[in-house]
PDB file of N, CA and C in Angstrom:
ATOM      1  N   UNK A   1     -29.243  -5.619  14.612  1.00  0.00           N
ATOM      2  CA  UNK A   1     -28.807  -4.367  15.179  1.00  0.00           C
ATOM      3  C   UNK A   1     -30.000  -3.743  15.898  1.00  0.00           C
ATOM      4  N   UNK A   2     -29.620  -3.239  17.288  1.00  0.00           N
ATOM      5  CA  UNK A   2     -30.868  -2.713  17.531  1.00  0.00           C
ATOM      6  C   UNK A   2     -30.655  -1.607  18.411  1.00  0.00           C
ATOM      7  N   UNK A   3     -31.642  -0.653  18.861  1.00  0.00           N
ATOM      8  CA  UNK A   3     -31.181   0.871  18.986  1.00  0.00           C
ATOM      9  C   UNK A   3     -30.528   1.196  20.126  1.00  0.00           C
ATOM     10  N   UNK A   4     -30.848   0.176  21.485  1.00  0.00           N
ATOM     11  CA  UNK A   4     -29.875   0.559  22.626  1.00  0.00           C
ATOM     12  C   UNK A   4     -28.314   0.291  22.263  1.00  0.00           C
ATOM     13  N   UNK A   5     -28.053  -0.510  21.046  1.00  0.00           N
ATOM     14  CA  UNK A   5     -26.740  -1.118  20.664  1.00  0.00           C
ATOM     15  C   UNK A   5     -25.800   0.234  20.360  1.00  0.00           C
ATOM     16  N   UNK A   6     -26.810   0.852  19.665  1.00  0.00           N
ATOM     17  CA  UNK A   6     -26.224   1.923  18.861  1.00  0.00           C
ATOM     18  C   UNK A   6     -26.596   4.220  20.132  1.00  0.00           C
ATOM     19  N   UNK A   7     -27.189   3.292  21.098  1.00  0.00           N
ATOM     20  CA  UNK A   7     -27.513   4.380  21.881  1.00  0.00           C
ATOM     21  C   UNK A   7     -28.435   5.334  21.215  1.00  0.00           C
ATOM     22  N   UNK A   8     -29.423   4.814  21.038  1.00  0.00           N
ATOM     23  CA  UNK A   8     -30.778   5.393  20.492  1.00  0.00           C
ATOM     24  C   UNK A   8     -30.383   6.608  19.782  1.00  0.00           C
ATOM     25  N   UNK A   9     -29.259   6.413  18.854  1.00  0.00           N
ATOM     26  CA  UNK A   9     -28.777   7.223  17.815  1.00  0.00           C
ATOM     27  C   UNK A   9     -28.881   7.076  16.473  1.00  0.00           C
ATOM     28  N   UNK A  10     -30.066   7.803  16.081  1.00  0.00           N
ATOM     29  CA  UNK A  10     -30.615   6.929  14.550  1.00  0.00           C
ATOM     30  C   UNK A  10     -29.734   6.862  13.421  1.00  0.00           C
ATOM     31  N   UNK A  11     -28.590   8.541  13.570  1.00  0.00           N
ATOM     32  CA  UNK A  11     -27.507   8.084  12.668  1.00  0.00           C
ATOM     33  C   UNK A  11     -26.815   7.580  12.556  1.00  0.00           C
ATOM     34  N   UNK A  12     -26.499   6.798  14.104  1.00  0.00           N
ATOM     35  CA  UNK A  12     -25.259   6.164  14.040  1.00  0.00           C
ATOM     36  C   UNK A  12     -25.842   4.607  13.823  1.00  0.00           C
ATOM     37  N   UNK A  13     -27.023   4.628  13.757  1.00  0.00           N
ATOM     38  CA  UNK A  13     -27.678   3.156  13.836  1.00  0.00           C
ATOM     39  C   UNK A  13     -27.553   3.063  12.128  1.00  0.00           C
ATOM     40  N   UNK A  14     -27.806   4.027  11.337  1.00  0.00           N
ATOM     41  CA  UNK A  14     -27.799   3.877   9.990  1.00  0.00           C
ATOM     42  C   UNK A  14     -26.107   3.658   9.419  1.00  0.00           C
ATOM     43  N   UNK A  15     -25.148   4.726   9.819  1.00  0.00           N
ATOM     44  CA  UNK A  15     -23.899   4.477   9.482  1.00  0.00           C
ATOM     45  C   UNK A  15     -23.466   2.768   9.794  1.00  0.00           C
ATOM     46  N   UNK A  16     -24.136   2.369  11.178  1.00  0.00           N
ATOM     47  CA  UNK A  16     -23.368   0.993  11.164  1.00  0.00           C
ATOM     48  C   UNK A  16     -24.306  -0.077   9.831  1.00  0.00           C
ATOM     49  N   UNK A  17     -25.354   0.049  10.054  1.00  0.00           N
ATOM     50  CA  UNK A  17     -25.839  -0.871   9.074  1.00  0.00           C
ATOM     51  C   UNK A  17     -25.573  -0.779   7.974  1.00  0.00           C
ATOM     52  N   UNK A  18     -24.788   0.689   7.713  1.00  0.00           N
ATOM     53  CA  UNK A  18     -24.194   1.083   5.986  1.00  0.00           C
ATOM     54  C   UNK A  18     -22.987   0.264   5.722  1.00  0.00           C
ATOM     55  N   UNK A  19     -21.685   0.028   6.593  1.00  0.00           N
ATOM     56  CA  UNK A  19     -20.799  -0.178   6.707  1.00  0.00           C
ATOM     57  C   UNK A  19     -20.937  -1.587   6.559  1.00  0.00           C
ATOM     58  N   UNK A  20     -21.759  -3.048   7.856  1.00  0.00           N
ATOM     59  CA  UNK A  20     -22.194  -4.159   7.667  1.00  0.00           C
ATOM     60  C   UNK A  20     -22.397  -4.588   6.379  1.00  0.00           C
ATOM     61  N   UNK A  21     -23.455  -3.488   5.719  1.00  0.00           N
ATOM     62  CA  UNK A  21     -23.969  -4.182   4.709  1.00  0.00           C
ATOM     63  C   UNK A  21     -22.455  -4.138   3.482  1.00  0.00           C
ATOM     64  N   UNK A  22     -21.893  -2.997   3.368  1.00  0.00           N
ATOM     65  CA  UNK A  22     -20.778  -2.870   2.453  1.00  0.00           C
ATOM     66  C   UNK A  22     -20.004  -4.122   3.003  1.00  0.00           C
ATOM     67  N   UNK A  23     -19.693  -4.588   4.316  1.00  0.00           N
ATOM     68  CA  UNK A  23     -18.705  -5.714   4.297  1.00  0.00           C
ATOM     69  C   UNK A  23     -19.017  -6.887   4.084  1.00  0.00           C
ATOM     70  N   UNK A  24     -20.453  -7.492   4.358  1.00  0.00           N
ATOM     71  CA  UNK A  24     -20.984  -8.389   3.917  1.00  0.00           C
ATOM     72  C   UNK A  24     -21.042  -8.343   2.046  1.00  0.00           C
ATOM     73  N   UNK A  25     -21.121  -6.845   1.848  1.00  0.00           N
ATOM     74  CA  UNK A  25     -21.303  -7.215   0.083  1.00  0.00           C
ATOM     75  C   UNK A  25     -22.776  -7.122  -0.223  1.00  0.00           C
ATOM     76  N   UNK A  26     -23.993  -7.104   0.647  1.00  0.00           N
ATOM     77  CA  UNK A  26     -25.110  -6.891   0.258  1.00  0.00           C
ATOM     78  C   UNK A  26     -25.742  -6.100  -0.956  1.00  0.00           C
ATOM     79  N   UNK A  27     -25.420  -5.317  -1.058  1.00  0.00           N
ATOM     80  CA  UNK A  27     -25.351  -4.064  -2.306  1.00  0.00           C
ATOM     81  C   UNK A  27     -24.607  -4.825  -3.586  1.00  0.00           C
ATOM     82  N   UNK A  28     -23.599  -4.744  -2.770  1.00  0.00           N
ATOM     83  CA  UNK A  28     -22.588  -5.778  -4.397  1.00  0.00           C
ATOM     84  C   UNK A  28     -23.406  -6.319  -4.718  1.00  0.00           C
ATOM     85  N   UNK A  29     -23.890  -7.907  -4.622  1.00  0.00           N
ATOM     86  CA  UNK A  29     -24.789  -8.512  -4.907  1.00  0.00           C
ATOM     87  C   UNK A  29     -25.749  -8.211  -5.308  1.00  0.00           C
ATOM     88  N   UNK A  30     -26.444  -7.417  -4.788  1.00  0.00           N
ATOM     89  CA  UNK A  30     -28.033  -7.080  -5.748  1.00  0.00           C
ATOM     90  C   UNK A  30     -27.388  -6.322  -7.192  1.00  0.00           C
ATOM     91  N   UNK A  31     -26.800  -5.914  -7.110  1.00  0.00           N
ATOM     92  CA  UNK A  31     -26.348  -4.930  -8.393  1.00  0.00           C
ATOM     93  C   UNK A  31     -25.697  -5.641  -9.367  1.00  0.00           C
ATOM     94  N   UNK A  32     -25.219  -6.719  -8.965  1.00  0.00           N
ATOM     95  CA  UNK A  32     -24.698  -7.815  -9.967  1.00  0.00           C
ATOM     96  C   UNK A  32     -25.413  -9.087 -10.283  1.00  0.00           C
ATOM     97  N   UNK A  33     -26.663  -9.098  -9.641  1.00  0.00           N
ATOM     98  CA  UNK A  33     -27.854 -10.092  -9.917  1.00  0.00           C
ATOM     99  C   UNK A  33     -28.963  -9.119 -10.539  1.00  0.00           C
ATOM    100  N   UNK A  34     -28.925  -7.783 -10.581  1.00  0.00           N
ATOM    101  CA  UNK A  34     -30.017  -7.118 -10.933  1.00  0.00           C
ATOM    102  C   UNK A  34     -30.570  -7.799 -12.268  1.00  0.00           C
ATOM    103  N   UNK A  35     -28.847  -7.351 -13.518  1.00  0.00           N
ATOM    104  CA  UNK A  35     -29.297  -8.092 -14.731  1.00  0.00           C
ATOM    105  C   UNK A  35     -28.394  -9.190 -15.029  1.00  0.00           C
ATOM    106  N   UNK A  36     -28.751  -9.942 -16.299  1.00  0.00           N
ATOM    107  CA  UNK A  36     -28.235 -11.121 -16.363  1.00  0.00           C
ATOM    108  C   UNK A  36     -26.910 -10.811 -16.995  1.00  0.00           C
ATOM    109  N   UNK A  37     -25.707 -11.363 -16.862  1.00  0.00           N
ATOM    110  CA  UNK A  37     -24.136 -12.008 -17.124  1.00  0.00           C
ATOM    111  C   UNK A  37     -24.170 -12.811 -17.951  1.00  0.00           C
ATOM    112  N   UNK A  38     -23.409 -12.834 -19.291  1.00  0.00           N
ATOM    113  CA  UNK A  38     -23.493 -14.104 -19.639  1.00  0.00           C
ATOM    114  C   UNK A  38     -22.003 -14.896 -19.164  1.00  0.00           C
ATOM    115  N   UNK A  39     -22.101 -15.932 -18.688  1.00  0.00           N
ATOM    116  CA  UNK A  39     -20.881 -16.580 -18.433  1.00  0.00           C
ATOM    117  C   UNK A  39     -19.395 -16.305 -18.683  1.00  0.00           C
ATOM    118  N   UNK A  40     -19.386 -16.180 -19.788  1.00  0.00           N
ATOM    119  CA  UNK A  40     -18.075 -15.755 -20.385  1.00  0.00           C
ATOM    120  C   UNK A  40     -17.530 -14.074 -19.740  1.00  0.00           C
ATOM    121  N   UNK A  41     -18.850 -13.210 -19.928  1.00  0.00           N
ATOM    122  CA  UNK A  41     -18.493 -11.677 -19.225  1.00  0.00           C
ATOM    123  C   UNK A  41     -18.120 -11.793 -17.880  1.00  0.00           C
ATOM    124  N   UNK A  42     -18.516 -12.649 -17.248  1.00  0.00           N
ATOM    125  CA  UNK A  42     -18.355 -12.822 -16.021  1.00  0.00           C
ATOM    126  C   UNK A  42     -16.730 -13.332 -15.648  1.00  0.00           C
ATOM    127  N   UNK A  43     -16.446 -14.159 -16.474  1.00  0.00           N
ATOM    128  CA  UNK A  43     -14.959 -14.776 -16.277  1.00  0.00           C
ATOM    129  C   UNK A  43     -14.239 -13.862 -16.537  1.00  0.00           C
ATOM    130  N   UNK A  44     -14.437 -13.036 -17.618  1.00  0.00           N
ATOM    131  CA  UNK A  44     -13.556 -12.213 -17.867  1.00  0.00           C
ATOM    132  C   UNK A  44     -13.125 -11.062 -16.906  1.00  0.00           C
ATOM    133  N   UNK A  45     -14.783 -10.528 -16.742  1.00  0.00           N
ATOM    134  CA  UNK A  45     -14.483  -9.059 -15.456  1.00  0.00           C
ATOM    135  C   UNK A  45     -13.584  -9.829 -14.391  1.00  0.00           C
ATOM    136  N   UNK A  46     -13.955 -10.934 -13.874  1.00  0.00           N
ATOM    137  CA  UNK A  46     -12.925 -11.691 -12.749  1.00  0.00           C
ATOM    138  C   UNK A  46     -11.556 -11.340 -12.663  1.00  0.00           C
ATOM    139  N   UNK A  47     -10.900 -11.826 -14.432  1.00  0.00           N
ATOM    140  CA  UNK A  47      -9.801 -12.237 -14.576  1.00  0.00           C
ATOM    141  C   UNK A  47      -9.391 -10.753 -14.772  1.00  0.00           C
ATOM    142  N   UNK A  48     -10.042  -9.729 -15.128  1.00  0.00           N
ATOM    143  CA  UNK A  48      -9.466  -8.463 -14.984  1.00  0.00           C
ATOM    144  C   UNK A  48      -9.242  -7.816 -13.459  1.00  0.00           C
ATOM    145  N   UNK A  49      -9.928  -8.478 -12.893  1.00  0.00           N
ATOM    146  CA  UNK A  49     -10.037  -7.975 -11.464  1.00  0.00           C
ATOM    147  C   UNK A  49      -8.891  -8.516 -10.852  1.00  0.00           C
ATOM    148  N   UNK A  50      -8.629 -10.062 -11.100  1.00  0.00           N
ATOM    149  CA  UNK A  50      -7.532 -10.583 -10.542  1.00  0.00           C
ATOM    150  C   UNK A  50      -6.305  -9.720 -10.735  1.00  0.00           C
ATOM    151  N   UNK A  51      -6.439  -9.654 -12.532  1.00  0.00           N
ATOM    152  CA  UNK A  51      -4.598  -8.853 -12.728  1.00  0.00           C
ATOM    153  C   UNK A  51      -4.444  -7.301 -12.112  1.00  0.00           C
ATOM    154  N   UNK A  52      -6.286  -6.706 -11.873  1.00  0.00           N
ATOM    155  CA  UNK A  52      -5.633  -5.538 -10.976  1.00  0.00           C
ATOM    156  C   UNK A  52      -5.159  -5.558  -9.515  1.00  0.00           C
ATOM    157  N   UNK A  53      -5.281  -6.656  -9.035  1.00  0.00           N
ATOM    158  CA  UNK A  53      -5.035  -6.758  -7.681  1.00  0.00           C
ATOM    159  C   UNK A  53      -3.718  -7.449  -7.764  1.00  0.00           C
ATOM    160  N   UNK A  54      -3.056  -8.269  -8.889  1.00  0.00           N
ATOM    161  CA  UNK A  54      -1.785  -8.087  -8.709  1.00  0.00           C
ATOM    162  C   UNK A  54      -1.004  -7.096  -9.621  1.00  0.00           C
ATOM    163  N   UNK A  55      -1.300  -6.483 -10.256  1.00  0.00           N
ATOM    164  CA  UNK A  55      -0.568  -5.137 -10.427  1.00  0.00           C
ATOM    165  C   UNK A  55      -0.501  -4.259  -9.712  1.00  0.00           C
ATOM    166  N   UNK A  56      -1.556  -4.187  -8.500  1.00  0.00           N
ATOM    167  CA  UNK A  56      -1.285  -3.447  -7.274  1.00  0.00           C
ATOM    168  C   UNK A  56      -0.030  -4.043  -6.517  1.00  0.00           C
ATOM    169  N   UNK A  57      -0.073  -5.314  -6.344  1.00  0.00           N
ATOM    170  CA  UNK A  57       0.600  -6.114  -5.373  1.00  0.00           C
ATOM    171  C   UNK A  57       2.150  -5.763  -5.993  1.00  0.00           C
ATOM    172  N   UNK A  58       2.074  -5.766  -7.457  1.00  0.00           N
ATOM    173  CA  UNK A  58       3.587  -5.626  -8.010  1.00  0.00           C
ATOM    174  C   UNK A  58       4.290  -4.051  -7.577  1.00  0.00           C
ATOM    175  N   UNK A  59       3.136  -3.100  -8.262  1.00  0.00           N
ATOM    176  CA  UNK A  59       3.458  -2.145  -8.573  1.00  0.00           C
ATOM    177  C   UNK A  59       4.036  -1.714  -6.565  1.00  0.00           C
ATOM    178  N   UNK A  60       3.688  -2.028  -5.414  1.00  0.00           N
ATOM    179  CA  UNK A  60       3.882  -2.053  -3.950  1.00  0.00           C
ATOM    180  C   UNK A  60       5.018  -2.323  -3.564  1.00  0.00           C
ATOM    181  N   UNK A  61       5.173  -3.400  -4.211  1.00  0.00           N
ATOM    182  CA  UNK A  61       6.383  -4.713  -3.927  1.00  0.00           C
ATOM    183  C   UNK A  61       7.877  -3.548  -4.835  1.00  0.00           C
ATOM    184  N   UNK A  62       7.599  -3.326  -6.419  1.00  0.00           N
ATOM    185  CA  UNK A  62       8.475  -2.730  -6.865  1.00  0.00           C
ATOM    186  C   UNK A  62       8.722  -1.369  -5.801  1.00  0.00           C
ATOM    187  N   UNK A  63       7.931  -0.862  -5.458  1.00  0.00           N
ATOM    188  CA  UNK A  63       8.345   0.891  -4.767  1.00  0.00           C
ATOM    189  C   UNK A  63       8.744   0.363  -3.050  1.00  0.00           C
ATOM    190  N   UNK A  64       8.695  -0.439  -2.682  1.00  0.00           N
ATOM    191  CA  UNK A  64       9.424  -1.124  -1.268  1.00  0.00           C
ATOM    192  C   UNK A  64      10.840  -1.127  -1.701  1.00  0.00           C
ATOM    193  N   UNK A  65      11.216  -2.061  -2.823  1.00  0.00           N
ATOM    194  CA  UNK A  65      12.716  -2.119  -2.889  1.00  0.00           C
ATOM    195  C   UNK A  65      13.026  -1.250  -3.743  1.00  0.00           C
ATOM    196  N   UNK A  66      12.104  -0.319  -5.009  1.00  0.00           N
ATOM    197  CA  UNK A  66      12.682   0.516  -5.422  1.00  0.00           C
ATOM    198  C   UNK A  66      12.229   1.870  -5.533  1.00  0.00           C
ATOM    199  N   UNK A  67      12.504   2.784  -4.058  1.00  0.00           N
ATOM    200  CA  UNK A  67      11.771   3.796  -4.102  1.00  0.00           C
ATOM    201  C   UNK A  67      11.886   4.854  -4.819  1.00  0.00           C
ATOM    202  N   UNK A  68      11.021   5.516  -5.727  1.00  0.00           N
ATOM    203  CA  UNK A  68      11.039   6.370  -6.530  1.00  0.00           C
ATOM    204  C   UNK A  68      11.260   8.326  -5.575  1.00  0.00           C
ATOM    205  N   UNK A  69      11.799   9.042  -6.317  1.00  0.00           N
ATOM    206  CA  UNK A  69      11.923  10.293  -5.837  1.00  0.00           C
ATOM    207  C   UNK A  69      11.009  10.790  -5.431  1.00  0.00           C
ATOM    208  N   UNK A  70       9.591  10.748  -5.904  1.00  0.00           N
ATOM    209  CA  UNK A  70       8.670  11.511  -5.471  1.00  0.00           C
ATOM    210  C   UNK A  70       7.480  11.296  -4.590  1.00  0.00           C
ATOM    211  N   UNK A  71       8.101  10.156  -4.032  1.00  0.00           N
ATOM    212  CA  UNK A  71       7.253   9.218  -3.039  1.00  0.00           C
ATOM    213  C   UNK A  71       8.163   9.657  -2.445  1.00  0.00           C
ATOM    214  N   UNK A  72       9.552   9.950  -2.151  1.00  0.00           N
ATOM    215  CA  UNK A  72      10.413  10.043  -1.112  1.00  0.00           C
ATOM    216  C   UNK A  72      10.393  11.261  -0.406  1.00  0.00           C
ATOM    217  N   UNK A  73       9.901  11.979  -1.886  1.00  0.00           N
ATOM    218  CA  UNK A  73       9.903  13.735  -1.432  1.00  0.00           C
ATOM    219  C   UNK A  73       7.905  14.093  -0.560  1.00  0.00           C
ATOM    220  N   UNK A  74       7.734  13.301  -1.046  1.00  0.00           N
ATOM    221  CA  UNK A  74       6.196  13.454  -0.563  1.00  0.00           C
ATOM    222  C   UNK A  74       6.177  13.547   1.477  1.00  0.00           C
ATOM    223  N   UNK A  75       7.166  11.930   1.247  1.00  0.00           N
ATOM    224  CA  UNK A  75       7.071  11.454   2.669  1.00  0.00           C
ATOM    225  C   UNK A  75       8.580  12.462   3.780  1.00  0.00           C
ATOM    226  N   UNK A  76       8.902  13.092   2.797  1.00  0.00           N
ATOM    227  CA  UNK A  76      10.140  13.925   4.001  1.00  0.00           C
ATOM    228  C   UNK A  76       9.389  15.178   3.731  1.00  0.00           C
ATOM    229  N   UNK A  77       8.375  15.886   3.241  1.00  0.00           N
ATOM    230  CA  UNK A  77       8.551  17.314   3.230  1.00  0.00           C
ATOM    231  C   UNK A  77       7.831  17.322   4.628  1.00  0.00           C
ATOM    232  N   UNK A  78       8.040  18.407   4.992  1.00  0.00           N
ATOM    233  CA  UNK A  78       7.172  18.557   6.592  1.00  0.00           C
ATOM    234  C   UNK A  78       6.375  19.750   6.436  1.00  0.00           C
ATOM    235  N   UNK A  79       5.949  20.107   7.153  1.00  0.00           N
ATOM    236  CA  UNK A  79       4.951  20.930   7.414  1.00  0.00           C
ATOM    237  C   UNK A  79       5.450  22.448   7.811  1.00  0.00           C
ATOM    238  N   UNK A  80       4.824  23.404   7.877  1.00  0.00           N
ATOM    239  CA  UNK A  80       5.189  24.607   8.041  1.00  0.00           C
ATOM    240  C   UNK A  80       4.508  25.108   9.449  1.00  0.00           C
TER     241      UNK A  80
END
């Protein structure tokens, strides 16, 4: 990254390299190599991670075909 990219805008030169680094995961990584895992903790946080990403996927899937009242009322009230 370099500063004519970003129009010799130091904040906006910092916001993009904030964002890069969050999508690459840079940060993730150091913070999860900082200390040691033992194997087993590691499988596990995974496998918890997995079932929250499909209990998201369910809990989505259920309110598509079965929409609840207050998601309905959320999305019709209008504005004043």
């Amino acid at each position: 990254m370099t500063a004519q990219e970003c129009g010799d805008n130091a904040d906006r030169m910092v916001r993009k390299f904030i964002k890069k680094a969050k999508k690459e995961g840079i940060v993730e990584e150091y913070r999860s190599r900082a200390r040691y895992k033992k194997p087993s903790v590691v499988r596990s946080e995974n496998k918890a991670k997995r079932q929250r990403v499909i209990d998201k996927v369910n809990r989505d899937r259920n309110e598509l075909f079965n929409p609840s009242t207050k998601r309905l009322a959320k999305r019709t009230r209008r504005r004043k």
